[in-house]
Protein backbone atom coordinates (compact mmCIF):
# COMPACT_ATOMS: atom_id res chain seq x y z
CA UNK A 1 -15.06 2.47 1.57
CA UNK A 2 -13.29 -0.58 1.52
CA UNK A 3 -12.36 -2.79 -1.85
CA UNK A 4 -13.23 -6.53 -1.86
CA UNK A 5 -12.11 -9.21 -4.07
CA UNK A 6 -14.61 -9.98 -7.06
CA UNK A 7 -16.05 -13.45 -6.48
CA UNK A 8 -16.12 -16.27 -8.94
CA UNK A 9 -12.68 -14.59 -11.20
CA UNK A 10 -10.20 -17.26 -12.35
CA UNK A 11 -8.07 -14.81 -14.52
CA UNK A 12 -4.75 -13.70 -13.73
CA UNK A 13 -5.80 -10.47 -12.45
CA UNK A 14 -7.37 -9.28 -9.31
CA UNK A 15 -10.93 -7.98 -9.91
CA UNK A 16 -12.53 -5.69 -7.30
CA UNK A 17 -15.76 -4.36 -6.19
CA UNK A 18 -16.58 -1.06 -4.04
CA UNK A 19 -18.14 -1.69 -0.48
CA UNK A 20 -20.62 1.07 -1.92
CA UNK A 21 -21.88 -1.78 -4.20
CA UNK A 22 -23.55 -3.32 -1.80
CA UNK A 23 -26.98 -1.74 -2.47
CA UNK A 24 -30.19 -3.40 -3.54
CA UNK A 25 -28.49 -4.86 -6.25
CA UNK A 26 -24.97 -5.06 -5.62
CA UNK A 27 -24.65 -6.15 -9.50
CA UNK A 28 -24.85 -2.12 -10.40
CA UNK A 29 -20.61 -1.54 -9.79
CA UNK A 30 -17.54 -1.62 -11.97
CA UNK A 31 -14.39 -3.46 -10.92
CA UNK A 32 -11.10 -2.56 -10.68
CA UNK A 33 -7.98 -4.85 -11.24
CA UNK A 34 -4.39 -2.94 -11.97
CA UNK A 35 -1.11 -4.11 -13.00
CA UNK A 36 2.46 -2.24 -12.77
CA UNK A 37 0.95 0.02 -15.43
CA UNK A 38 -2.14 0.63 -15.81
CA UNK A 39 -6.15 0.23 -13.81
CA UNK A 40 -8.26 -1.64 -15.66
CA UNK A 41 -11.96 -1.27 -15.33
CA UNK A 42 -15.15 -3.54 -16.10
CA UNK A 43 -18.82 -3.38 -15.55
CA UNK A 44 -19.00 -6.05 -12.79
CA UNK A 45 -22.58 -7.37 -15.01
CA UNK A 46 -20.21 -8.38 -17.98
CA UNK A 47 -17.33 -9.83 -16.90
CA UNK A 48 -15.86 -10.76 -20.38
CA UNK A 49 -17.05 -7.66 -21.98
CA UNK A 50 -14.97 -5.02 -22.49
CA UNK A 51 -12.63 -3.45 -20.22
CA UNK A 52 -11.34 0.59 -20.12
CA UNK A 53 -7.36 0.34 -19.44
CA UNK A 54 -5.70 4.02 -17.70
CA UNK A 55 -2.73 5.16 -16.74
CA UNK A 56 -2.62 5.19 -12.86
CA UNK A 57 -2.13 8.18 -13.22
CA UNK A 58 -5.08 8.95 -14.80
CA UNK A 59 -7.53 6.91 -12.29
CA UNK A 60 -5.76 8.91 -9.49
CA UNK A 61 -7.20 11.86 -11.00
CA UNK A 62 -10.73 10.51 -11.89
CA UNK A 63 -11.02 9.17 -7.68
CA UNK A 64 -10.03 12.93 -7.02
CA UNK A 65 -12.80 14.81 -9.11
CA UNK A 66 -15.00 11.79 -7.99
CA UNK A 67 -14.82 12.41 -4.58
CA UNK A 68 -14.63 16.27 -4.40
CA UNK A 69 -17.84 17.64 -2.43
CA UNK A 70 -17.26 21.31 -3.46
């Protein structure tokens, strides 16, 4: 996987998008922008929605159970 800068952002923060996304509809992701402390996260459809804010912590320990293949 690699992570690619979300296109068309003009905030502050750095917005990005999953390789993975690129699907049939490469709308269907969330992006990821973090800051010293915490990982914000958006559904890439609604930029100006709402956003979930974690702890790094925290996301480092959602990727983990994400990824596990047991």
């Amino acid at each position: 996987m690699t992570l690619k800068p979300s296109a068309g952002n003009t905030s502050e923060l750095v917005w990005i998008k999953s390789s993975y996304s690129d699907s049939s509809n490469g709308h269907d992701c969330i992006e990821v922008a973090t800051t010293p402390g915490t990982v914000r996260i958006r559904d890439s459809k609604n930029p100006h929605g709402p956003q979930l804010r974690v702890r790094p912590g925290t996301w480092a320990d959602f990727l983990a159970y994400a990824a596990y293949e047991g």
